[in-house]
C-alpha atoms as a PDB file:
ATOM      1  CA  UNK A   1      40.098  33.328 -52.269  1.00  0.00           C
ATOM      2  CA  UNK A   2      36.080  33.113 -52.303  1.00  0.00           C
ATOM      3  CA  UNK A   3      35.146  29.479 -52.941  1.00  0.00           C
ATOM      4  CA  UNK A   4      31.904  29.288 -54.848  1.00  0.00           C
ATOM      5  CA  UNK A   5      30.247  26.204 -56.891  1.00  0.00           C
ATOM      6  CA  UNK A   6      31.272  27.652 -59.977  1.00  0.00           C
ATOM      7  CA  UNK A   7      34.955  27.731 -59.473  1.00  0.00           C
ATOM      8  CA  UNK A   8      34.550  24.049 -58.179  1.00  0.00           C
ATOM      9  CA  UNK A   9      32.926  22.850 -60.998  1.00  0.00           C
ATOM     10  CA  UNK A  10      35.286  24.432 -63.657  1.00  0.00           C
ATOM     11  CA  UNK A  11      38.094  22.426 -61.923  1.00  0.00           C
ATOM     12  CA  UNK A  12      40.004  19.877 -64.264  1.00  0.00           C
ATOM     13  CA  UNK A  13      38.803  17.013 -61.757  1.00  0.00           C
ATOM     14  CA  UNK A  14      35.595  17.357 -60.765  1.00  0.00           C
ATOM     15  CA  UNK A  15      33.226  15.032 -62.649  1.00  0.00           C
ATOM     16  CA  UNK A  16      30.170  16.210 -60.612  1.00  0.00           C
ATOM     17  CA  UNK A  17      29.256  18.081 -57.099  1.00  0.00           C
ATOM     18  CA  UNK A  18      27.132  16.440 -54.846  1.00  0.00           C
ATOM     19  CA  UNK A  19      27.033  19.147 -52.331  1.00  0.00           C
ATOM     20  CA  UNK A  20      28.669  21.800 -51.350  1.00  0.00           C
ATOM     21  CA  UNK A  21      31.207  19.341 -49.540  1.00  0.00           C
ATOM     22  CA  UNK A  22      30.960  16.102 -51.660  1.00  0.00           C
ATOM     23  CA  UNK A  23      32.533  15.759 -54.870  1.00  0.00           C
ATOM     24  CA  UNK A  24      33.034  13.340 -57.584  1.00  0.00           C
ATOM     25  CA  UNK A  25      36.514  12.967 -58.904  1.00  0.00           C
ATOM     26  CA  UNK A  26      37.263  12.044 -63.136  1.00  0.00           C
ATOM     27  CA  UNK A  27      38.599   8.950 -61.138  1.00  0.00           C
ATOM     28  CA  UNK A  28      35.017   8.030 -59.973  1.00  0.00           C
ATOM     29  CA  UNK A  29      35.724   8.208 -56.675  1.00  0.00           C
ATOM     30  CA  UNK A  30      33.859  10.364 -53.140  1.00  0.00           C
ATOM     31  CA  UNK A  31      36.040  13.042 -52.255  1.00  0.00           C
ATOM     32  CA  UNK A  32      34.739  14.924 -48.591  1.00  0.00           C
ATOM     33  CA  UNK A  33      35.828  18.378 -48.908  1.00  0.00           C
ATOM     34  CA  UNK A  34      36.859  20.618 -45.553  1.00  0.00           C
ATOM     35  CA  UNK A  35      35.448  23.684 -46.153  1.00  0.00           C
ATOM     36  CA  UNK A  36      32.317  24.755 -49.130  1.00  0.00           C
ATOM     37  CA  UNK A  37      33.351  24.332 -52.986  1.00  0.00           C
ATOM     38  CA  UNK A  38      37.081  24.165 -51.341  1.00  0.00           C
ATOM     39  CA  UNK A  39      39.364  21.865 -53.776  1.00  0.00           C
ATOM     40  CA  UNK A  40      42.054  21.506 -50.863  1.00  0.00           C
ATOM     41  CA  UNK A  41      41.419  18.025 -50.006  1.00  0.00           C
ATOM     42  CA  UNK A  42      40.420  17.375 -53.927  1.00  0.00           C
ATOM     43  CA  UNK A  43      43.899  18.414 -54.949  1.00  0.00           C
ATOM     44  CA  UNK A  44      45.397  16.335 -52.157  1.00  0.00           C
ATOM     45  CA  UNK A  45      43.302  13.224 -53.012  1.00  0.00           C
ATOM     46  CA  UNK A  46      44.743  13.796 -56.794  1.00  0.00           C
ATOM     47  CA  UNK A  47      48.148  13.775 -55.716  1.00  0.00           C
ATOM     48  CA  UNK A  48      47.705  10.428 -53.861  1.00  0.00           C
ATOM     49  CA  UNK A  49      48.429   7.257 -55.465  1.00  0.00           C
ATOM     50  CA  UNK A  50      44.862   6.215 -54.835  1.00  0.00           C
ATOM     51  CA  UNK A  51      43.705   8.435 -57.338  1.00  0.00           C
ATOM     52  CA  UNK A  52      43.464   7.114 -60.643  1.00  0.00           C
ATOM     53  CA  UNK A  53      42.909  10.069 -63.069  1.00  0.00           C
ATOM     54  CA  UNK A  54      47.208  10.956 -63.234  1.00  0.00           C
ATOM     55  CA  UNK A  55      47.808   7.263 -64.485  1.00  0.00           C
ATOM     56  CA  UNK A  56      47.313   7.739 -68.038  1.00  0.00           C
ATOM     57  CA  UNK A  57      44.227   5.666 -68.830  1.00  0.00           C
ATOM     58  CA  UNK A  58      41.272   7.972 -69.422  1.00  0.00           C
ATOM     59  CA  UNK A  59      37.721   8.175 -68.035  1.00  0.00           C
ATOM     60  CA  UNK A  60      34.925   7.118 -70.822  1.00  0.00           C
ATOM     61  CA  UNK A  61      32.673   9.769 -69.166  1.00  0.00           C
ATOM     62  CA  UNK A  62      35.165  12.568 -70.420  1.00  0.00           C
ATOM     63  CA  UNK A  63      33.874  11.808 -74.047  1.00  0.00           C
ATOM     64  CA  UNK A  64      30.019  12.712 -73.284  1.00  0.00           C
ATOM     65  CA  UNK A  65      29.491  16.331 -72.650  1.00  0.00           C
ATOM     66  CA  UNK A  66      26.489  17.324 -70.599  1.00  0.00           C
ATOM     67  CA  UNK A  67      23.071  17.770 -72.289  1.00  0.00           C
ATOM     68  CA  UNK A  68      21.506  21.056 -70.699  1.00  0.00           C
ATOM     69  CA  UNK A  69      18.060  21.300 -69.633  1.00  0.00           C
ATOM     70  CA  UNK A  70      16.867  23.671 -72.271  1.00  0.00           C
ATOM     71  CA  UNK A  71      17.977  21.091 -75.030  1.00  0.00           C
ATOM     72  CA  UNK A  72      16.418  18.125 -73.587  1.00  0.00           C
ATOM     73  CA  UNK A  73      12.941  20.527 -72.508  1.00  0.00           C
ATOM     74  CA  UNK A  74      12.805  21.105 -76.876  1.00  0.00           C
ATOM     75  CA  UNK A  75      12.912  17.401 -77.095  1.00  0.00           C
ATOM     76  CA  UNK A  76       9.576  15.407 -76.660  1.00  0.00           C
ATOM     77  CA  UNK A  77       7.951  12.222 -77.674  1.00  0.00           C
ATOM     78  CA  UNK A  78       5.172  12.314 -79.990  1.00  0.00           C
ATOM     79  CA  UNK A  79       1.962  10.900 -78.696  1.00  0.00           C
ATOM     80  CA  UNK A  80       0.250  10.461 -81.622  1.00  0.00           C
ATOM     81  CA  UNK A  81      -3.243  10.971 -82.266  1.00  0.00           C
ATOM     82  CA  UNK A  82      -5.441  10.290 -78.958  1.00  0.00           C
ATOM     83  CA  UNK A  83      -8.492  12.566 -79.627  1.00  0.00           C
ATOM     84  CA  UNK A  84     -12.376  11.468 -79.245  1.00  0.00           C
ATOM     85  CA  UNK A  85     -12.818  10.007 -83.197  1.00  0.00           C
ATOM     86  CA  UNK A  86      -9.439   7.945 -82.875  1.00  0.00           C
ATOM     87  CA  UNK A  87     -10.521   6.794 -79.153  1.00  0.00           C
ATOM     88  CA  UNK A  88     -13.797   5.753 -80.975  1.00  0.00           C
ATOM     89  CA  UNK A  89     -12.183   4.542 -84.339  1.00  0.00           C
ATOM     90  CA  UNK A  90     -10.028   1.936 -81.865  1.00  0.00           C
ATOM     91  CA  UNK A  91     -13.250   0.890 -79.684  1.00  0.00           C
ATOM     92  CA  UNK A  92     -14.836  -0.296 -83.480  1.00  0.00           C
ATOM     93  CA  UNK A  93     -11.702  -1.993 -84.541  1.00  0.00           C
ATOM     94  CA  UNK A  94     -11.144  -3.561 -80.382  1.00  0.00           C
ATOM     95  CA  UNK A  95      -7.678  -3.528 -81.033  1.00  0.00           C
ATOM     96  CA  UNK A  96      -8.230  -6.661 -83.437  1.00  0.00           C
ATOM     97  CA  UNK A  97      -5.838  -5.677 -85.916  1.00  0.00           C
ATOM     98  CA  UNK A  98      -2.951  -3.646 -84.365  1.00  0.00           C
ATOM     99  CA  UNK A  99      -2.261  -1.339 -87.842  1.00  0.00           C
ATOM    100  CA  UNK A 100      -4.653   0.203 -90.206  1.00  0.00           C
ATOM    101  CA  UNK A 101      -4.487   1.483 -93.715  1.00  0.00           C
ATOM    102  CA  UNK A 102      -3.538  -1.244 -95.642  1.00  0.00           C
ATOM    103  CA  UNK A 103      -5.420  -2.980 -98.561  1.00  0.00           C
ATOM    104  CA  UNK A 104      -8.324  -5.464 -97.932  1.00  0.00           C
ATOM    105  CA  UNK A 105      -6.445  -8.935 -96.715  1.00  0.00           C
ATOM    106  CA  UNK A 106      -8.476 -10.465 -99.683  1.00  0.00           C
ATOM    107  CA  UNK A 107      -6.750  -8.161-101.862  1.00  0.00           C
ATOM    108  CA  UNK A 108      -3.212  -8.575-100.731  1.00  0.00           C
ATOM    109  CA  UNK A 109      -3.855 -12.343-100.440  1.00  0.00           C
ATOM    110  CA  UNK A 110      -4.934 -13.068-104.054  1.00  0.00           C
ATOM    111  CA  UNK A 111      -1.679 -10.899-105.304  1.00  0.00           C
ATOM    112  CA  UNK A 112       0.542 -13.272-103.165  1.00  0.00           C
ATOM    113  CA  UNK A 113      -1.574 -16.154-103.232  1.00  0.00           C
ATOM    114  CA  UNK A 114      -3.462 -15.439-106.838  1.00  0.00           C
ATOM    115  CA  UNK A 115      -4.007 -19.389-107.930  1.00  0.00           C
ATOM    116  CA  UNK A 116      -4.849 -20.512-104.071  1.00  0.00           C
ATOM    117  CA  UNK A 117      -7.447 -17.820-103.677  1.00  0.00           C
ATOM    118  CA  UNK A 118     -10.994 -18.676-105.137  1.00  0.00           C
ATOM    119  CA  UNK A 119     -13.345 -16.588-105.289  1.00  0.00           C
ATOM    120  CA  UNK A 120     -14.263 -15.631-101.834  1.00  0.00           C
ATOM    121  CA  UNK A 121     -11.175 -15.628 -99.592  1.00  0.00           C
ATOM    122  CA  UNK A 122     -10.511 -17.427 -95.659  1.00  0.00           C
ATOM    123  CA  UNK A 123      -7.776 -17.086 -93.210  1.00  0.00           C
ATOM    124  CA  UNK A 124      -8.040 -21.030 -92.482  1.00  0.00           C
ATOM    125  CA  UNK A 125      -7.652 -21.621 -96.472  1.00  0.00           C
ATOM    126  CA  UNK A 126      -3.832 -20.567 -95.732  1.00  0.00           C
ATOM    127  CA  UNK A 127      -1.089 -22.540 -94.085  1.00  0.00           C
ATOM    128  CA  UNK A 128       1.231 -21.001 -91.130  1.00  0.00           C
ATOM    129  CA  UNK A 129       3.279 -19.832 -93.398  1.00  0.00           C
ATOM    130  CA  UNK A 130       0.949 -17.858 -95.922  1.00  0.00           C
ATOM    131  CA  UNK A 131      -0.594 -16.696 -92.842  1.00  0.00           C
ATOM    132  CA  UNK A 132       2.666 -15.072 -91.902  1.00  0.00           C
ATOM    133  CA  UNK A 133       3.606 -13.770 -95.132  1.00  0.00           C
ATOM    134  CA  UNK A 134       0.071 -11.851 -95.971  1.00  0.00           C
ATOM    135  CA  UNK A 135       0.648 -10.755 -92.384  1.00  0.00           C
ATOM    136  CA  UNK A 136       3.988  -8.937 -93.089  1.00  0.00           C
ATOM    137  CA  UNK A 137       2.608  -7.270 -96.371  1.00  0.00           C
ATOM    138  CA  UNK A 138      -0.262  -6.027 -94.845  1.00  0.00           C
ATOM    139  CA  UNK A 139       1.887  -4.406 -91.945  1.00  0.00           C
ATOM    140  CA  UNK A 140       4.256  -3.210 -94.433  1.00  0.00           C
ATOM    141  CA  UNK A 141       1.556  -1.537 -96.443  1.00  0.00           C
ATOM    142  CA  UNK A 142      -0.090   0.040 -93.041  1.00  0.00           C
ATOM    143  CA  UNK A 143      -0.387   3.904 -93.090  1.00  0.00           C
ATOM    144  CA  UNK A 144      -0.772   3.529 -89.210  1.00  0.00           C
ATOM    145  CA  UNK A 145      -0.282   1.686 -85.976  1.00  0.00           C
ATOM    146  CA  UNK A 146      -3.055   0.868 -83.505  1.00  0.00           C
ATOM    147  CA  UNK A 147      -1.451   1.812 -80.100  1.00  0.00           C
ATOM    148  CA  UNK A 148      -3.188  -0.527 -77.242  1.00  0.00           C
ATOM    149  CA  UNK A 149      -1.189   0.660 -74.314  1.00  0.00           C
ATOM    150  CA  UNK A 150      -1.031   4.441 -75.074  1.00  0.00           C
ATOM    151  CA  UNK A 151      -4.998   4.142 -76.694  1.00  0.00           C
ATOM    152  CA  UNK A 152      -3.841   6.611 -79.811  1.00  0.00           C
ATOM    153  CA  UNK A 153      -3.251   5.441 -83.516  1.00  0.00           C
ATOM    154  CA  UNK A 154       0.962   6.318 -84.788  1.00  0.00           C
ATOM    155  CA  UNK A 155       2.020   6.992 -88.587  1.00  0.00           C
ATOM    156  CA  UNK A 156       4.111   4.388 -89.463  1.00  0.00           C
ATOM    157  CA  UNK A 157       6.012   6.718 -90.970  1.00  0.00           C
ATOM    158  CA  UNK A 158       6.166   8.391 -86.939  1.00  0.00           C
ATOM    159  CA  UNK A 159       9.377  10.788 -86.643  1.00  0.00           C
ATOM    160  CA  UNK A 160       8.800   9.563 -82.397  1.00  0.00           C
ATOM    161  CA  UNK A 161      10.847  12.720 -81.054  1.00  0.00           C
ATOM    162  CA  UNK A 162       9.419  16.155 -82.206  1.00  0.00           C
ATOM    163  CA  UNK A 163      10.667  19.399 -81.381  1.00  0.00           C
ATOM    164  CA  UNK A 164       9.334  22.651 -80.159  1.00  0.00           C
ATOM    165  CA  UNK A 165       5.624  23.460 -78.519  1.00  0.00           C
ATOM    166  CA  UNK A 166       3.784  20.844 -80.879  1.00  0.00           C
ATOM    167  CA  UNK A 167       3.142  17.127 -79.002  1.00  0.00           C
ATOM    168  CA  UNK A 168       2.049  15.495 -82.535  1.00  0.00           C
ATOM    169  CA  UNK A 169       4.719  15.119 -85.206  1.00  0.00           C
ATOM    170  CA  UNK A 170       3.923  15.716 -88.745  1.00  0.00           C
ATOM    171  CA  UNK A 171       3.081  12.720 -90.351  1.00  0.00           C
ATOM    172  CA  UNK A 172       0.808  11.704 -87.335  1.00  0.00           C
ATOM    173  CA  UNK A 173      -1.300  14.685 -87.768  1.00  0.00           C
ATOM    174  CA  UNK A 174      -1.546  13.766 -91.370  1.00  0.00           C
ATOM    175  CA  UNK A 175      -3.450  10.881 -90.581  1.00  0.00           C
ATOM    176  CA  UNK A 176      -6.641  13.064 -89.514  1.00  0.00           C
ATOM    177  CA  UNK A 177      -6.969  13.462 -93.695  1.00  0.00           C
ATOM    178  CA  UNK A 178      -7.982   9.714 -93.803  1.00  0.00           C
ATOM    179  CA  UNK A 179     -10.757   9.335 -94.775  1.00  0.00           C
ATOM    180  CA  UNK A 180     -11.312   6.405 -92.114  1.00  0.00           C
ATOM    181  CA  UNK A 181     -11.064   9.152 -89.464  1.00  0.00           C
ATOM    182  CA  UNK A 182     -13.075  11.818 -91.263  1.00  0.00           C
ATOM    183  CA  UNK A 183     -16.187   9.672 -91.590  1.00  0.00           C
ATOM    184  CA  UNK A 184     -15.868   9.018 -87.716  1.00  0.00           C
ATOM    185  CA  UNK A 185     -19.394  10.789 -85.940  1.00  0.00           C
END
């Protein structure tokens, strides 16, 4: 009988080849084969009281089939937008705020803070805890995320994985509609 890698692999008891004479056995444990893609030994080893696959308790990795390459080469991140008017857009802002899109913080203070506002409104006129909550709204009510390590802005509505040929996801490339990144010379 012609040994090959194919047969070997289809056996009940191989978790993985290594090469063509190391094997992993469902127990987790180096089996040496003889001869190339030969189960011999592997059938032996089985049969031994040293292997643990026959003992009734089952291996967690036989509940997680195999991803193939072609289903994790559809698969990619999204890298949001990164061309030359968001690269400028984020050397204006410095990377002072880290999302963009919201309301004026004046705005979104004097509808949480309405009586505590006057009539021009400061950062210092709030305690540590106003300062926190205006904080929250205004991230909440961001249409996108100022990336500092990647240098590209994200939706905050991002899906993060796309699929196919594309390397932007929808609702990133939406975002070039704003009109902050329109006006951008």
């Amino acid at each position: 009988m012609k040994h090959t890698e194919v047969t070997l692999s289809k056996h009940p008891k191989v978790r993985s080849i290594i090469d063509p004479k190391t094997v992993i056995c469902v127990c987790g444990k180096r089996v040496r084969l003889d001869r190339n893609y030969d189960p011999d030994l592997l059938d032996r080893h089985v049969k031994n009281k040293i292997c643990k696959s026959n003992d009734g308790n089952s291996q967690i990795t036989q509940f997680f089939s195999n991803q193939n390459s072609e289903t994790l080469k559809k698969r990619k991140l999204c890298i949001g937008l990164n061309d030359e008017k968001v690269r400028l857009y984020l050397r204006r802002v410095g990377f002072i705020t880290t999302f963009g899109g919201a309301p004026p913080p004046e705005i979104v203070a004097r509808e949480l803070f309405g009586s505590k506002i006057k009539s021009s409104f400061h950062w210092k006129d709030l305690n540590k805890k106003e300062n926190d909550q205006l904080l929250d709204t205004l991230r909440s009510r961001a249409k996108w995320i100022n990336d500092s390590t990647t240098f590209c802005v994200r939706s905050t509505e991002c899906s993060t994985y796309i699929e196919g040929i594309n390397e932007v996801c929808r609702q990133c490339l939406d975002l070039k509609k704003s009109k902050v990144f329109l006006v951008i010379k």
